[in-house]
N, C-alpha and C. Protein backbone atom coordinates (compact mmCIF):
# COMPACT_ATOMS: atom_id res chain seq x y z
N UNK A 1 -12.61 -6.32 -7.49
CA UNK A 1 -13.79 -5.60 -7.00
C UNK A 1 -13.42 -4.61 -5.91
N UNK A 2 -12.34 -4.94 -4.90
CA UNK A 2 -11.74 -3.85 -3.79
C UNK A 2 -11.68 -2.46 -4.48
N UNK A 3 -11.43 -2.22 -5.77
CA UNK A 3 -10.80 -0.92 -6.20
C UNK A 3 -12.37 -0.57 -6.67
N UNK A 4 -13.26 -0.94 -6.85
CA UNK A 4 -14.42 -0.07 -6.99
C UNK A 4 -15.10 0.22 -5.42
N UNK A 5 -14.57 -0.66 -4.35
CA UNK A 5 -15.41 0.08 -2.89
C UNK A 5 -15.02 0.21 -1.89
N UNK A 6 -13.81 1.36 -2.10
CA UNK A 6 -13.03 1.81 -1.27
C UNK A 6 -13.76 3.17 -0.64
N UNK A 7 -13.37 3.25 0.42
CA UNK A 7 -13.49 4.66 1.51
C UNK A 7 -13.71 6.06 0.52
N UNK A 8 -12.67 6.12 0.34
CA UNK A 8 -12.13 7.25 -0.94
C UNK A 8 -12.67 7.38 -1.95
N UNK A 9 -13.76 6.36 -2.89
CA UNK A 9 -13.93 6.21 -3.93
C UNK A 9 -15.71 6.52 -3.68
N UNK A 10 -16.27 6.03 -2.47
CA UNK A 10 -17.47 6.44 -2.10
C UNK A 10 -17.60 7.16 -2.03
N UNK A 11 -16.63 8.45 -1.45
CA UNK A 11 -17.01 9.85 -0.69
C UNK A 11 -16.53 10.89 -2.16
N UNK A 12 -16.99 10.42 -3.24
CA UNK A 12 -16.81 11.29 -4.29
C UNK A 12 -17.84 11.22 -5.47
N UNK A 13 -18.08 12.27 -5.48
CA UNK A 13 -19.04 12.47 -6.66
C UNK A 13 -18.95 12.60 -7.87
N UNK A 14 -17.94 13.66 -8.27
CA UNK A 14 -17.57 13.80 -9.67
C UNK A 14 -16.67 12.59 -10.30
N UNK A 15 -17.14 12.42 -11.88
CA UNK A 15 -17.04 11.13 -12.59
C UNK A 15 -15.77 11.01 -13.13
N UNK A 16 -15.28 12.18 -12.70
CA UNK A 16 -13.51 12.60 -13.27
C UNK A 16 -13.00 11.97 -12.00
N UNK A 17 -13.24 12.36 -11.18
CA UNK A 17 -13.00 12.02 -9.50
C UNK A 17 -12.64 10.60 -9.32
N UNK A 18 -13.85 10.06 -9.82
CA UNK A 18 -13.81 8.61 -9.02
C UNK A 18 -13.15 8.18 -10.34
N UNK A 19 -12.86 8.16 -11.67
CA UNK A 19 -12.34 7.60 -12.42
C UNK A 19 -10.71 7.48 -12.01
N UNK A 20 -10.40 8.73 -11.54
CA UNK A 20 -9.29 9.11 -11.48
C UNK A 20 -8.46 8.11 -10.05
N UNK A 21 -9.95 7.49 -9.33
CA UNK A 21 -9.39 7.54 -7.56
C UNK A 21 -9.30 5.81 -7.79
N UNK A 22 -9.98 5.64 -8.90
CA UNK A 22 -9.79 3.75 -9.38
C UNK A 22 -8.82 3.60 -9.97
N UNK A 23 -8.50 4.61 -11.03
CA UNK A 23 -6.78 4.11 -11.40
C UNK A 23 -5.92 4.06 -10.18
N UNK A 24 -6.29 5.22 -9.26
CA UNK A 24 -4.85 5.18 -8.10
C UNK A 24 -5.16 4.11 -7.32
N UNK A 25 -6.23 3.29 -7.01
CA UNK A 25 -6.21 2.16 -6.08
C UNK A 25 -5.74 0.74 -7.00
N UNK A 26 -6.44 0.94 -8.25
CA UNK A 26 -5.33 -0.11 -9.50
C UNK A 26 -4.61 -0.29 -9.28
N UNK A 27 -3.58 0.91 -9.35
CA UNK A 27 -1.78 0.69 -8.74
C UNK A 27 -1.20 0.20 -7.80
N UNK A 28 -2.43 0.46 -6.34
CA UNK A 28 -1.70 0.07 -5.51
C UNK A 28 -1.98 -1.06 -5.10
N UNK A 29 -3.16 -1.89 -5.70
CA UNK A 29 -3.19 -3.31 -5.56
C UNK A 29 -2.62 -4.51 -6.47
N UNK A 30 -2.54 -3.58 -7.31
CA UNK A 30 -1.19 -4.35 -8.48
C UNK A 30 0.04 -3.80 -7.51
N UNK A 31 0.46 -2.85 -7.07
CA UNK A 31 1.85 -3.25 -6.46
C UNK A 31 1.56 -3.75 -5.06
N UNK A 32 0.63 -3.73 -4.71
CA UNK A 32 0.14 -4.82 -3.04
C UNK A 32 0.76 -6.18 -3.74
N UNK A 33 -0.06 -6.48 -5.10
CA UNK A 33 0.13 -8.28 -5.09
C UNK A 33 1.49 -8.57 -5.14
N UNK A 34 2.41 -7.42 -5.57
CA UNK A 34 3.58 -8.02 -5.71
C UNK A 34 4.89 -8.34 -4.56
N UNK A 35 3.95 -8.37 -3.02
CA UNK A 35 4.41 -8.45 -1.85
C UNK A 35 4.95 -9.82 -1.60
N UNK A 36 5.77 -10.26 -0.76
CA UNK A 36 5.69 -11.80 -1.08
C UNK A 36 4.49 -11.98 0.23
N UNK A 37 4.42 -13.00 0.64
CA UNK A 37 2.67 -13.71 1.25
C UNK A 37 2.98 -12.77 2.55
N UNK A 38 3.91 -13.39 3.17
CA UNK A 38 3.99 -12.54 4.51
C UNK A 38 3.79 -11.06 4.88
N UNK A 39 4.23 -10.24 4.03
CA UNK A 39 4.14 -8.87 3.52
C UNK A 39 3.19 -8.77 2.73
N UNK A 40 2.31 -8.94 2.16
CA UNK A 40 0.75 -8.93 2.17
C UNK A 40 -0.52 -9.01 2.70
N UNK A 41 0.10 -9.96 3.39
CA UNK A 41 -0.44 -10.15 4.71
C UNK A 41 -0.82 -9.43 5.96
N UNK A 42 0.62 -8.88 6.07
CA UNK A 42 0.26 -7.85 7.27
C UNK A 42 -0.21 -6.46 6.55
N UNK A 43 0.16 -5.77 5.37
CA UNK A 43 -0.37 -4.69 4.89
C UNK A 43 -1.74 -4.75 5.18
N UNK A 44 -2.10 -6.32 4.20
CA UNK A 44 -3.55 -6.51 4.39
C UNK A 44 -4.23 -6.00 5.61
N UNK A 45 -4.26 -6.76 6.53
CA UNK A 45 -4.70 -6.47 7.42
C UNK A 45 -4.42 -5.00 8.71
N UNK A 46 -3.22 -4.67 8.38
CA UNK A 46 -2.52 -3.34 8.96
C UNK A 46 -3.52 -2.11 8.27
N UNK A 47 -3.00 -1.75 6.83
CA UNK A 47 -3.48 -0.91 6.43
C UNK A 47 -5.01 -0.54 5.67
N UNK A 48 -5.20 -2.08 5.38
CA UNK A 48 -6.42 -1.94 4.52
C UNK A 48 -7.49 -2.23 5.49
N UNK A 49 -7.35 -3.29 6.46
CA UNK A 49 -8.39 -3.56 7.66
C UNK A 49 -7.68 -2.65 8.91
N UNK A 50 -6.78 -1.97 9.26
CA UNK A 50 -7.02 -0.68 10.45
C UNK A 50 -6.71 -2.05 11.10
N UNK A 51 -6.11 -2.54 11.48
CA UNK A 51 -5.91 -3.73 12.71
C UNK A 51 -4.74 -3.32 13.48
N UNK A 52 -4.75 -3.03 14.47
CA UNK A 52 -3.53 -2.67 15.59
C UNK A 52 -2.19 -3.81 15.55
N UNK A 53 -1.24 -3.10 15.42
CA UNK A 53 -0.05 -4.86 15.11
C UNK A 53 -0.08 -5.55 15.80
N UNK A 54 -0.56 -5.31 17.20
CA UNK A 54 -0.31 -6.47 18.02
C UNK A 54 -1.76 -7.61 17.91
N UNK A 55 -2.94 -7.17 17.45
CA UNK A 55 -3.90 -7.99 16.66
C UNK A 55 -3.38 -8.44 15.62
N UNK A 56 -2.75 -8.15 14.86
CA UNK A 56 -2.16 -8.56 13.53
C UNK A 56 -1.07 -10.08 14.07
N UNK A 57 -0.39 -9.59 14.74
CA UNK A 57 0.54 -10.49 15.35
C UNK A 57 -0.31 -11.75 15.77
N UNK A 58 -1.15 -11.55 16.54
CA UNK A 58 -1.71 -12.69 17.35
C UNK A 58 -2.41 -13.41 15.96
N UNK A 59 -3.06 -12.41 15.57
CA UNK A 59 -4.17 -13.67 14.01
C UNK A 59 -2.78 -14.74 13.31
N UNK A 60 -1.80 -13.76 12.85
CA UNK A 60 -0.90 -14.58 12.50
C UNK A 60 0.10 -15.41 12.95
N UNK A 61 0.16 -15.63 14.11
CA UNK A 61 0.84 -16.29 15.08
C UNK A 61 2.35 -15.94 14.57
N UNK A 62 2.77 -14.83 14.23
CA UNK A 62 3.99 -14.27 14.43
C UNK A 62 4.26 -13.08 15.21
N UNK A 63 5.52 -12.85 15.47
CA UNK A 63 6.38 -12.19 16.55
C UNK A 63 6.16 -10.88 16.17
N UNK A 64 5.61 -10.06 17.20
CA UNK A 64 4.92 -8.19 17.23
C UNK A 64 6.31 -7.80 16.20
N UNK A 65 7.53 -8.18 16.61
CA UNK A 65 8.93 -7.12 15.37
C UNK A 65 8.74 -8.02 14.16
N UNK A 66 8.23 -9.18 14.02
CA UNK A 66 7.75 -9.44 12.90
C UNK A 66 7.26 -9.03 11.62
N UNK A 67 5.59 -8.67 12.40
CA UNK A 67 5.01 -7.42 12.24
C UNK A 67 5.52 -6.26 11.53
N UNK A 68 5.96 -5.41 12.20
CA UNK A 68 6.55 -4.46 12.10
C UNK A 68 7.66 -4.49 10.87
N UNK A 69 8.39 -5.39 10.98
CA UNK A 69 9.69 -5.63 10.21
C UNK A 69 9.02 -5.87 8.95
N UNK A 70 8.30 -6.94 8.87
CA UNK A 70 7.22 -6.81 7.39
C UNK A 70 6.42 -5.67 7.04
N UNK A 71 5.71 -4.87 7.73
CA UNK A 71 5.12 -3.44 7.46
C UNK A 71 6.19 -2.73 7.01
N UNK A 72 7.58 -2.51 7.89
CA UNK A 72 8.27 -1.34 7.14
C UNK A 72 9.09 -1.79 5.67
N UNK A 73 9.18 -3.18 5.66
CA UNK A 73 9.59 -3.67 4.14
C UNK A 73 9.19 -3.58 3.36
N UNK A 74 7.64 -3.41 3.44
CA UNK A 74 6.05 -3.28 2.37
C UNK A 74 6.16 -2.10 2.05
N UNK A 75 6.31 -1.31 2.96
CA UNK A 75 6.29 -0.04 2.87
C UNK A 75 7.00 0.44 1.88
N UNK A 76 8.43 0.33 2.31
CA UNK A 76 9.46 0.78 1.57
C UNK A 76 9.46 0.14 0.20
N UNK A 77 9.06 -0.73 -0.01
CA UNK A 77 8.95 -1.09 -1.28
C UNK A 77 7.89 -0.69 -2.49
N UNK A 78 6.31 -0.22 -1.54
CA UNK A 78 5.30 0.51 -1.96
C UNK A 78 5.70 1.56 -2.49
N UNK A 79 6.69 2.30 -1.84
CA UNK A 79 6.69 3.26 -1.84
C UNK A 79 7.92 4.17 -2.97
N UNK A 80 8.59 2.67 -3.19
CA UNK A 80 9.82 2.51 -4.30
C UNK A 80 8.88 2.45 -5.79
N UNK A 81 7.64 1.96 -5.83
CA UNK A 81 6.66 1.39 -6.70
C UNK A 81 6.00 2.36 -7.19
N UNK A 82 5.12 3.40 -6.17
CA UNK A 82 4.39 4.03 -6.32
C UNK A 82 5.07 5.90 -6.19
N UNK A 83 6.14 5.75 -5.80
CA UNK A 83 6.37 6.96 -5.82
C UNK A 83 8.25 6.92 -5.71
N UNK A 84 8.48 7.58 -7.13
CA UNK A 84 9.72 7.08 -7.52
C UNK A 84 10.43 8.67 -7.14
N UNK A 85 11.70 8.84 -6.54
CA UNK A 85 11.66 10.11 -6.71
C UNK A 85 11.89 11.37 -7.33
N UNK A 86 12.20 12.59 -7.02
CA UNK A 86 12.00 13.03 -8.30
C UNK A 86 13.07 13.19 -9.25
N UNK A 87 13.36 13.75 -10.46
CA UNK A 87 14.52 13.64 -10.98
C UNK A 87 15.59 14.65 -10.37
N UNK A 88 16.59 14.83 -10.63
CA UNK A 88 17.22 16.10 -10.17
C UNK A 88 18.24 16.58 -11.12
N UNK A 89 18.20 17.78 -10.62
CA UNK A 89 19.35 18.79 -12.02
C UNK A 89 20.55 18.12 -11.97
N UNK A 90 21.60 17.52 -10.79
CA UNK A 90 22.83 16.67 -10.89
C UNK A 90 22.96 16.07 -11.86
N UNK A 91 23.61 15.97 -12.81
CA UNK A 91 24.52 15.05 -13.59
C UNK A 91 25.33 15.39 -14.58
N UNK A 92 24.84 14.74 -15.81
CA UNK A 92 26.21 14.95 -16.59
C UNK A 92 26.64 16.50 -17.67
N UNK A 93 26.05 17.55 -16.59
CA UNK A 93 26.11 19.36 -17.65
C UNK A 93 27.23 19.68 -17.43
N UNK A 94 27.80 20.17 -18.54
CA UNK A 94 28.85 20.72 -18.63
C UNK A 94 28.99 21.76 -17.85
């Protein structure tokens, strides 16, 4: 149900629009689930609830580089998921 009432998905009108803005939140909660708990966790609450890390830290009774160290792992891995890069002319031309 998250991917039909998102921020982004309200503030649009056209039916191409919002069709288009539910596949892209699809993706990224199919590659959210594939976080392990801890790193879901803090995304969760980091990016999707706006929570400052050091609130994040305290709800979860882990360590502020914790935090952090799990956000930039999520990240980088989101970001391995959702945006692969691009191809390039290098390789095997004669």
């Amino acid at each position: 149900m998250a991917a039909f009432d998102t921020v982004d998905l309200q503030s649009l009108t056209n039916p191409a629009d919002r069709l288009n803005q539910i596949t892209e939140s699809m993706r990224l909660f199919t590659a959210i689930s594939r976080l392990p708990a801890h790193q879901l966790d803090v995304m969760v609450l980091r990016r999707l609830y706006g929570l400052p890390t050091e609130n994040v830290s305290a709800l979860l009774g882990v360590p502020l580089a914790a935090v952090r160290s799990d956000e930039r792992h999520a990240t980088r891995f989101l970001e391995s998921l959702l945006c692969p890069p691009p191809p390039t002319d290098e390789g095997n031309t004669p």
